[in-house]
Structures are given as structure tokens and as C-alpha cells.
C-alpha atoms as a PDB file:
ATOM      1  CA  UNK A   1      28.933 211.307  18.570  1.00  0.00           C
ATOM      2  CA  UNK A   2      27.542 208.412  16.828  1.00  0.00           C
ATOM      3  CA  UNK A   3      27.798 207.254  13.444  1.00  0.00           C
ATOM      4  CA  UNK A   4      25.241 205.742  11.861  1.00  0.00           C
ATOM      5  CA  UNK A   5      25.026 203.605   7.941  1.00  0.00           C
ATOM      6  CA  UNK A   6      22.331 203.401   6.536  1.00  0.00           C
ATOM      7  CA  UNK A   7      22.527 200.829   3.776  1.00  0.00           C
ATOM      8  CA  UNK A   8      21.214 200.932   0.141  1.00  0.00           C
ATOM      9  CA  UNK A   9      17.528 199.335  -0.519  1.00  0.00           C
ATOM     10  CA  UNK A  10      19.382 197.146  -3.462  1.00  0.00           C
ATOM     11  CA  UNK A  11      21.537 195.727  -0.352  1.00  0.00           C
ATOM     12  CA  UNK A  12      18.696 195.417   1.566  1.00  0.00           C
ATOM     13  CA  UNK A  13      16.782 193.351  -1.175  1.00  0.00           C
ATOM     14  CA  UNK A  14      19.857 191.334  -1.345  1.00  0.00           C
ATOM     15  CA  UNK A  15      20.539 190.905   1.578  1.00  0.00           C
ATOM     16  CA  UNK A  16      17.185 188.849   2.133  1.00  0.00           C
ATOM     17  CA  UNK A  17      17.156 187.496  -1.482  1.00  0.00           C
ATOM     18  CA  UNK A  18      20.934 185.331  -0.403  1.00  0.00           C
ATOM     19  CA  UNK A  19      18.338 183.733   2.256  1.00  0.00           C
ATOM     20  CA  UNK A  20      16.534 182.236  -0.219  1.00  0.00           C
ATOM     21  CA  UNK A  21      19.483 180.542  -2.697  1.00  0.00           C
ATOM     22  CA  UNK A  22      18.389 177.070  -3.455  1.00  0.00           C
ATOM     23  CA  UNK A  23      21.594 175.346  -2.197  1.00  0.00           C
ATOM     24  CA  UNK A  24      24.098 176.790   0.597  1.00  0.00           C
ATOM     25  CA  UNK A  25      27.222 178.370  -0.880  1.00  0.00           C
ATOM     26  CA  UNK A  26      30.786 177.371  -0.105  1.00  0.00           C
ATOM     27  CA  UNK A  27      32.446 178.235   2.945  1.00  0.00           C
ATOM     28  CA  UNK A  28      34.853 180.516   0.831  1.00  0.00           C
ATOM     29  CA  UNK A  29      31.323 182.150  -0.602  1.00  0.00           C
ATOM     30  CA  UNK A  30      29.720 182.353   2.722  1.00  0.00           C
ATOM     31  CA  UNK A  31      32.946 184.103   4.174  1.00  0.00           C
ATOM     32  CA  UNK A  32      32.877 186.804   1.294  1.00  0.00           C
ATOM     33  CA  UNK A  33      29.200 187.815   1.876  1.00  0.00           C
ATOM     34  CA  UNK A  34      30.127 187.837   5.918  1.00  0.00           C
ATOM     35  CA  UNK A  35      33.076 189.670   5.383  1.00  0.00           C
ATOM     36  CA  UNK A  36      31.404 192.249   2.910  1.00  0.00           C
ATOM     37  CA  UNK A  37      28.136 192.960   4.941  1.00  0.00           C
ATOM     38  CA  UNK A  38      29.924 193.743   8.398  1.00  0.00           C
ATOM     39  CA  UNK A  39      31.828 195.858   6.457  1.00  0.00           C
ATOM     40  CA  UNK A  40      28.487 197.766   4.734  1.00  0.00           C
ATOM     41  CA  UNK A  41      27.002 197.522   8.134  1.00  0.00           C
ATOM     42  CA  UNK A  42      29.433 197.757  10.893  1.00  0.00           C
ATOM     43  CA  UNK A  43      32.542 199.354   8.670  1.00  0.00           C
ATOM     44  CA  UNK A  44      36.020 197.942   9.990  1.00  0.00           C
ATOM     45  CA  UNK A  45      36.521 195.276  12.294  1.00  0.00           C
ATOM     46  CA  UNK A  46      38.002 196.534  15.557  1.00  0.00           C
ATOM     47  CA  UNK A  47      36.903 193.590  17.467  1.00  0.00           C
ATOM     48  CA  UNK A  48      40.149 191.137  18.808  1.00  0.00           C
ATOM     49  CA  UNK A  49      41.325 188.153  17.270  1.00  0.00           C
ATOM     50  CA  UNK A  50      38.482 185.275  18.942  1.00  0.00           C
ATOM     51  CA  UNK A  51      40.595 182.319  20.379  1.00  0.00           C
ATOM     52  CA  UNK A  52      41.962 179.878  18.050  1.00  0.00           C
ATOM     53  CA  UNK A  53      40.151 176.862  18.596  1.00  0.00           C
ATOM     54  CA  UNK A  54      37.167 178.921  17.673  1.00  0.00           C
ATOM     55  CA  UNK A  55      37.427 177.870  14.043  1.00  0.00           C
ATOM     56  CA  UNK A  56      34.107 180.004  12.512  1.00  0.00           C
ATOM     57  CA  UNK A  57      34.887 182.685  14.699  1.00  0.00           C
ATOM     58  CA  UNK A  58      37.952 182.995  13.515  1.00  0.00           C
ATOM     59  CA  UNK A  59      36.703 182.421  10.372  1.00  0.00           C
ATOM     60  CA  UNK A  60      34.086 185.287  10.497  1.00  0.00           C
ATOM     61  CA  UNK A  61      36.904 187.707  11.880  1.00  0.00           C
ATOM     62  CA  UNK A  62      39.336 186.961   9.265  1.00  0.00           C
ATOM     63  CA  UNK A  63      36.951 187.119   6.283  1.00  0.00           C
ATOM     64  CA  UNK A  64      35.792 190.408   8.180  1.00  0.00           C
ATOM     65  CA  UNK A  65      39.148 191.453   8.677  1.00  0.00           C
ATOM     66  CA  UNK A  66      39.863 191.430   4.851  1.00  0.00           C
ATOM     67  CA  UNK A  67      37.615 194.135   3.926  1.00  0.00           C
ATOM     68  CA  UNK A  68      39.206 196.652   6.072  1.00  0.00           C
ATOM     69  CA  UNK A  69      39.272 199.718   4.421  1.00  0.00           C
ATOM     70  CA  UNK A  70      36.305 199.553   1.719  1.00  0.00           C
ATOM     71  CA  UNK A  71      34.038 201.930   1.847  1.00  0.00           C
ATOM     72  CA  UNK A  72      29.971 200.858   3.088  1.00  0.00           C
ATOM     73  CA  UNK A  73      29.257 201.729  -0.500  1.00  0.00           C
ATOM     74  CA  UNK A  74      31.861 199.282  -1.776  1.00  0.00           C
ATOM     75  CA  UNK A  75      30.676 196.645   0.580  1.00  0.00           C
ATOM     76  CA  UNK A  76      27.736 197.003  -0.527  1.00  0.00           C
ATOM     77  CA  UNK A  77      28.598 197.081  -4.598  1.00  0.00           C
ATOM     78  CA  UNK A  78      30.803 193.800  -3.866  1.00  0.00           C
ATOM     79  CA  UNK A  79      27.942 192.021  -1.913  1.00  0.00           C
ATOM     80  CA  UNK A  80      25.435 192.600  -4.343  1.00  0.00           C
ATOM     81  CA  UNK A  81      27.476 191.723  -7.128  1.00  0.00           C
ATOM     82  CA  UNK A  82      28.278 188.302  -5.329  1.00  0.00           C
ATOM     83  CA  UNK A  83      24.926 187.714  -4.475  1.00  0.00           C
ATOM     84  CA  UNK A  84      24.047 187.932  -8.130  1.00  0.00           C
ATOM     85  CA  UNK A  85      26.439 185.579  -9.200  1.00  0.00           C
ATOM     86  CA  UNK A  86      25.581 183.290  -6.216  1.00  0.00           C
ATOM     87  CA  UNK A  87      22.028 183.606  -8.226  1.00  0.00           C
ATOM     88  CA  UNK A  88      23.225 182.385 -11.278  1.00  0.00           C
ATOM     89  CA  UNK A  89      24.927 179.836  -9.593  1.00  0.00           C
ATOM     90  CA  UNK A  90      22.386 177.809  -7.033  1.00  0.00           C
ATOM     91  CA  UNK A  91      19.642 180.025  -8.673  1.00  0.00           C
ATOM     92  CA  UNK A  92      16.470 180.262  -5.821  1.00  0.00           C
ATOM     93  CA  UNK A  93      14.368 178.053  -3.879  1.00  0.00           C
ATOM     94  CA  UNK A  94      10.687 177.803  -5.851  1.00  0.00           C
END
């Protein structure tokens, strides 16, 4: 059998609204919102460790790898909640 997520519309919306920040967060910001929306999307990480010298896939994996055990509807509560503050932050392209 297959499981399939099906994410919130408010994740959705924010999901496409962190496309259009007026400035590009920090690497530490940009990990978060990777690590958070694999998790609402994909749920754990089962993938193996990519090879060192691969330093944003590693990256990526790790910041995945953190979120292990949250729930999609966590993910999804922690992502949108970072994308808000990433708002208030670098506010939107006009």
C-alpha cells in the first residue's frame, strides 16, 4: 500500500508565497524551510547519508534529517510559521 499527504492549502499558499521574499534568507533559514517541507511532504528521511564532499547535499539531508519524527501537520505549522517571520523579515518582492 501507498501512503499518500496531502498538505494543507495554508502550506500550499506558503509554500509559493517564500518564492517571492524580497531578499534570499540565510543558509540556516533556507535549511529550516528544506528540512520542514520534506518532512510535510515526504515525512522522514530514509534516504543515506550523500558523500561528504557534497556540501548542500549534505546540507539538505542533515537539515532534513532533524525533523525526523514531526508529524506532516507539524511540518507544516513550523514552516508556515517561519515563512511568516521570514515575511516580516525580507518582507516581498513588489
Amino acid at each position: 500500500y501507498y501512503i499518500i499527504m496531502v498538505n494543507s492549502k495554508d502550506f500550499l499558499q506558503a509554500a509559493n508565497i517564500v518564492k517571492k521574499l524580497s531578499k534570499t534568507p540565510t543558509n540556516i533559514e533556507l535549511g529550516l524551510l528544506y528540512g520542514y517541507y520534506k518532512q510535510a511532504t515526504c515525512g522522514d528521511n530514509t534516504s543515506s547519508k550523500p558523500f561528504m564532499l557534497d556540501f548542500k547535499g549534505v546540507a539538505k539531508w542533515e537539515a532534513w534529517t532533524k525533523c525526523k519524527g514531526m508529524t506532516a501537520y507539524d511540518s507544516e505549522v513550523a514552516y508556515i510559521t517561519l515563512v511568516n517571520k521570514l515575511i516580516k523579515k525580507y518582507s516581498l518582492k513588489k
